[in-house]
Protein backbone atom coordinates (compact mmCIF):
# COMPACT_ATOMS: atom_id res chain seq x y z
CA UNK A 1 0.00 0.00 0.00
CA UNK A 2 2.91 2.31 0.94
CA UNK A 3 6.44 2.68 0.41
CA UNK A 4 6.79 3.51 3.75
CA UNK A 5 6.37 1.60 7.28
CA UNK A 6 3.79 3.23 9.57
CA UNK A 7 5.88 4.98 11.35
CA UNK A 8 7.09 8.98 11.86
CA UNK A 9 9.55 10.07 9.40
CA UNK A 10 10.75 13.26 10.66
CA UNK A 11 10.43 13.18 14.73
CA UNK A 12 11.61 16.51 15.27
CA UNK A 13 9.59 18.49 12.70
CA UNK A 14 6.80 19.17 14.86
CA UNK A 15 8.98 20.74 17.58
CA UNK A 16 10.25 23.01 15.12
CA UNK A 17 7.86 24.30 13.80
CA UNK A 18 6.17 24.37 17.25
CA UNK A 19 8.98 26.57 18.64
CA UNK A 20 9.53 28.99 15.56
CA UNK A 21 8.58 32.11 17.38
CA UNK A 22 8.33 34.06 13.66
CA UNK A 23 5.45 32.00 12.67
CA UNK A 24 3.89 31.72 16.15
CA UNK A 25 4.25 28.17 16.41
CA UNK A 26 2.22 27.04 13.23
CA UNK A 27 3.38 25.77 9.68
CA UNK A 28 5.37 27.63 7.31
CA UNK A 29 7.76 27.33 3.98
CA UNK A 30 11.00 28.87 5.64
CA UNK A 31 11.03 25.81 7.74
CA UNK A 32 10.10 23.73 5.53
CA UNK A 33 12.48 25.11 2.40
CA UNK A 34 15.22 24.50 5.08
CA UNK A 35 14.84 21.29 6.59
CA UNK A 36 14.15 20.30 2.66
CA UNK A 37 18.19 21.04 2.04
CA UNK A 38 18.95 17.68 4.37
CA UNK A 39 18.30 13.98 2.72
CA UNK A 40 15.33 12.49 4.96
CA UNK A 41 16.58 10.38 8.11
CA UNK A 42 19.50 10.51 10.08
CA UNK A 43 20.49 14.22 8.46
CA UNK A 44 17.58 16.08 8.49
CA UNK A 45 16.74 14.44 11.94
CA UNK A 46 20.57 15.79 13.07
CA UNK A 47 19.68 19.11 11.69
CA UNK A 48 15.97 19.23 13.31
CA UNK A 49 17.25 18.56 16.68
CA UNK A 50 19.94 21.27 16.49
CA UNK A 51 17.13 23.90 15.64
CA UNK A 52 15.08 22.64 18.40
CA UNK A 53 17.73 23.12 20.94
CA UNK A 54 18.78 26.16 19.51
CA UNK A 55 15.06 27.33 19.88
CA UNK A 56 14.78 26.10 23.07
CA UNK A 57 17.87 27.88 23.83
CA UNK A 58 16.53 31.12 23.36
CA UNK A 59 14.19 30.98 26.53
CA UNK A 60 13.28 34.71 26.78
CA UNK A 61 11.24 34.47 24.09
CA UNK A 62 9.46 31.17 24.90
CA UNK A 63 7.25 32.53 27.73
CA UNK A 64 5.54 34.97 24.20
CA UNK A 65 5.48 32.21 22.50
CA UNK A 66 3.50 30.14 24.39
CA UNK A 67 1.35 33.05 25.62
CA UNK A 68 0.72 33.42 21.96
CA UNK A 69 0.42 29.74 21.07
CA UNK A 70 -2.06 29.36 23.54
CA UNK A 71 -4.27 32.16 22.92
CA UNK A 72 -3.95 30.97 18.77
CA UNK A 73 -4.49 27.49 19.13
CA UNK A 74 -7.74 27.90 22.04
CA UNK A 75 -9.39 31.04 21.22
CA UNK A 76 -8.62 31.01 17.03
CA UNK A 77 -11.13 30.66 14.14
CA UNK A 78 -11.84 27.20 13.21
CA UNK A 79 -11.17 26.34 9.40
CA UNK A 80 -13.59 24.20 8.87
CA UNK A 81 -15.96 26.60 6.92
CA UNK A 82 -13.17 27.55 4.57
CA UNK A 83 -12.67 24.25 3.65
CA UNK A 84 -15.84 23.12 3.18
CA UNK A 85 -17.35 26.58 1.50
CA UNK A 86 -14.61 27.72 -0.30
CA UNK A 87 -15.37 26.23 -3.76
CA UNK A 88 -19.33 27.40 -3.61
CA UNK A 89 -18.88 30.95 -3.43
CA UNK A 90 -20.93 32.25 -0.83
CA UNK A 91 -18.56 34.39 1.02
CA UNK A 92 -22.17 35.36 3.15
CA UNK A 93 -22.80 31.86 4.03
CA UNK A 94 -19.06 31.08 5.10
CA UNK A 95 -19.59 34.36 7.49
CA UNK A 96 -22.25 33.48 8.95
CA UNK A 97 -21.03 29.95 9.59
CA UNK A 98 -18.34 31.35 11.15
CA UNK A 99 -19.87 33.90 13.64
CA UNK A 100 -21.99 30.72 14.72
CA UNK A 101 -18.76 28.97 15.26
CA UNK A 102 -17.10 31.50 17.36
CA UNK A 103 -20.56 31.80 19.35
CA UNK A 104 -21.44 27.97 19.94
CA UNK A 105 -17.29 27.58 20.81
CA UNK A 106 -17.36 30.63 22.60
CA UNK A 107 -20.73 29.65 25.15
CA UNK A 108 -18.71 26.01 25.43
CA UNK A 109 -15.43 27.24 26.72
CA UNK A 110 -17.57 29.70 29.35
CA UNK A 111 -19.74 26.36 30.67
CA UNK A 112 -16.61 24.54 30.37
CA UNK A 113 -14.58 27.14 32.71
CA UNK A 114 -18.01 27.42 35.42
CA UNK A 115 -17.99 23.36 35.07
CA UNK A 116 -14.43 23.10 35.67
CA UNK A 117 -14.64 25.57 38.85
CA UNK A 118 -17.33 23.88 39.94
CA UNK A 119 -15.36 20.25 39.74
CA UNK A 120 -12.22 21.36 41.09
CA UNK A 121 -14.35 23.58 43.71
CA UNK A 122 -16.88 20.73 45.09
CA UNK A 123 -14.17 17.54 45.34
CA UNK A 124 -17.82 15.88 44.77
CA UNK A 125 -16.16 13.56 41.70
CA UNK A 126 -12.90 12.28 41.95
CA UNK A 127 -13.11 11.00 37.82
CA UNK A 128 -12.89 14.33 36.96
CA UNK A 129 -8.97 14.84 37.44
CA UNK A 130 -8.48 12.49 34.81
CA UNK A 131 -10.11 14.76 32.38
CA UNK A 132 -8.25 17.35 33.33
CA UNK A 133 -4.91 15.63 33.50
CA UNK A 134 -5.80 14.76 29.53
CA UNK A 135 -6.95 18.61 28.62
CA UNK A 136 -3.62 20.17 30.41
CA UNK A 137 -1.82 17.77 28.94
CA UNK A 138 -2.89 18.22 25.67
CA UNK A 139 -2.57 21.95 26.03
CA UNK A 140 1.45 21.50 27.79
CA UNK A 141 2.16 19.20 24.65
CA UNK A 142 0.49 21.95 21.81
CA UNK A 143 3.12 24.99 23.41
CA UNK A 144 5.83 23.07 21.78
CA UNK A 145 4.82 21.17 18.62
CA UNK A 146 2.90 23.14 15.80
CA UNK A 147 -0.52 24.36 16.08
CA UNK A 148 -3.23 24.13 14.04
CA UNK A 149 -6.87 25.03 15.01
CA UNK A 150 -8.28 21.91 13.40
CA UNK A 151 -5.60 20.12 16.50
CA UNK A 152 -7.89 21.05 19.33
CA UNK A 153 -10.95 19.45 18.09
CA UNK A 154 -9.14 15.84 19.42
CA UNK A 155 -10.32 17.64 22.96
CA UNK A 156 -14.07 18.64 21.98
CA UNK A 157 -15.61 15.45 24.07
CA UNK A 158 -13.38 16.49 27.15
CA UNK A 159 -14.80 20.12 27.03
CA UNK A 160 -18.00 18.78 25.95
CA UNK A 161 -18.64 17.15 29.29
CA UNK A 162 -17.03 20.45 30.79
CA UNK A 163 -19.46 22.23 29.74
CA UNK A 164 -22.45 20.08 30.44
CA UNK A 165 -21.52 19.93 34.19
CA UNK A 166 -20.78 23.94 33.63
CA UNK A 167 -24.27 23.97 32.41
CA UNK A 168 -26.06 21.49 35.25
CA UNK A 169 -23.95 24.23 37.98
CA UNK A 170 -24.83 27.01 36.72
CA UNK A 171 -28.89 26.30 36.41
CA UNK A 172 -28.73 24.64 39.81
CA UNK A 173 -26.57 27.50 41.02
CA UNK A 174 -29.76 29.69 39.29
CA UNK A 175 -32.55 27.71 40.67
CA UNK A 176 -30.99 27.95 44.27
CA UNK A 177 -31.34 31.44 44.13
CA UNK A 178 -34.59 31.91 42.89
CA UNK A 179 -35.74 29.39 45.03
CA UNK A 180 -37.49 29.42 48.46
CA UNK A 181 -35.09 30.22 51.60
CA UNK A 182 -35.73 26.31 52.74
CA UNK A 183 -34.86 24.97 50.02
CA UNK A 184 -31.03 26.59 50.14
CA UNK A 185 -29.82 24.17 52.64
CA UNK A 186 -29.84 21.33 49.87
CA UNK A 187 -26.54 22.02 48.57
CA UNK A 188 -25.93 22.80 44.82
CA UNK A 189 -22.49 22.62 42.92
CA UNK A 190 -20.74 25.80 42.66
C-alpha cells in the first residue's frame, strides 16, 4: 500500500515548527524550504534537533510564544468553513457559519470554565482529574509542537462534558437562588 512503514519520518519536525517564534508556532515554507536542504533520516533528523535546541535555547522568548500559542491554538477561528465553502462561493454563508462557530465555541469554553470551577471547587467527583490531567496535557504538549486550530478538536468530548456539568452548575446554582429560603440548605455545585 505504501512505500513507507507506519511509522514517523521526521520526529523533530513538529517541535520546530512548534517553537519557531516568527510564525507563532504554526506551519510555514522557511522551515520547511530549510529542513528540505537535508536527505530524509539521520540528516535532516541531526539538523531538526539542532534547531530545536537552539530554539529552546533562546528561553526569553518562549514565555511569548506560548502566551501566543495558547491564545492561537484555544481562542482562534476554526477552518472548517473555509474548507468546506470555499469552492461554492458564498462568502455570506461562510460568514455566517463562522460567527456561529465563534458563538457555539465561545458559550462552550464559558460552561466549560463554570464546570471546571465547579469540579475542582466541590471535590464531589474524583473522575474528573483524569479529564483534566488529559486537557492540560494536551494543552502542555500543543506549546511546543505546531498548532493548528483543526488540532484542538481531538479535545471537543473532554470540554463537551465540561461544559455540560458547567451547564447542570450554573442552572442549579440559578434555581438555588430563585428558590425558596428552605430549600437553600440542599446544597448545589458551585
Amino acid at each position: 500500500m505504501t512505500a513507507y512503514p507506519l511509522a514517523n519520518r521526521e520526529p523533530y519536525w513538529k517541535f520546530v515548527v512548534g517553537l519557531n517564534t516568527e510564525s507563532g508556532g504554526v506551519w510555514n515554507a522557511a522551515d520547511g524550504k530549510h529542513m528540505r536542504q537535508f536527505k530524509l533520516g539521520e540528516e535532516r533528523n541531526r539538523e531538526e534537533r539542532r534547531v530545536v535546541i537552539e530554539r529552546l535555547s533562546n528561553v526569553d522568548a518562549l514565555p511569548s510564544l506560548f502566551a501566543r500559542k495558547f491564545v492561537s491554538f484555544w481562542g482562534g477561528p476554526d477552518s472548517s468553513a473555509f474548507w468546506s465553502m470555499e469552492k461554492l462561493n458564498m462568502p455570506k454563508q461562510t460568514e455566517r457559519v463562522n460567527k456561529l462557530e465563534r458563538a457555539v465555541y465561545a458559550a462552550m469554553c464559558f460552561f466549560g470554565a463554570i464546570g471546571l470551577l465547579a469540579l475542582v471547587r466541590d471535590r464531589q467527583y474524583e473522575w474528573h482529574r483524569l479529564f483534566l490531567i488529559l486537557l492540560f496535557g494536551y494543552a502542555a504538549i500543543h506549546l511546543f509542537i505546531e498548532i493548528q486550530g483543526r488540532y484542538r478538536l481531538d479535545m471537543i468530548p473532554i470540554l463537551v462534558l465540561l461544559q455540560s456539568y458547567g451547564v447542570y452548575a450554573a442552572y442549579s446554582r440559578i434555581t438555588l437562588w430563585l428558590s425558596p429560603r428552605a430549600d437553600r440548605d440542599q446544597g448545589v455545585p458551585m
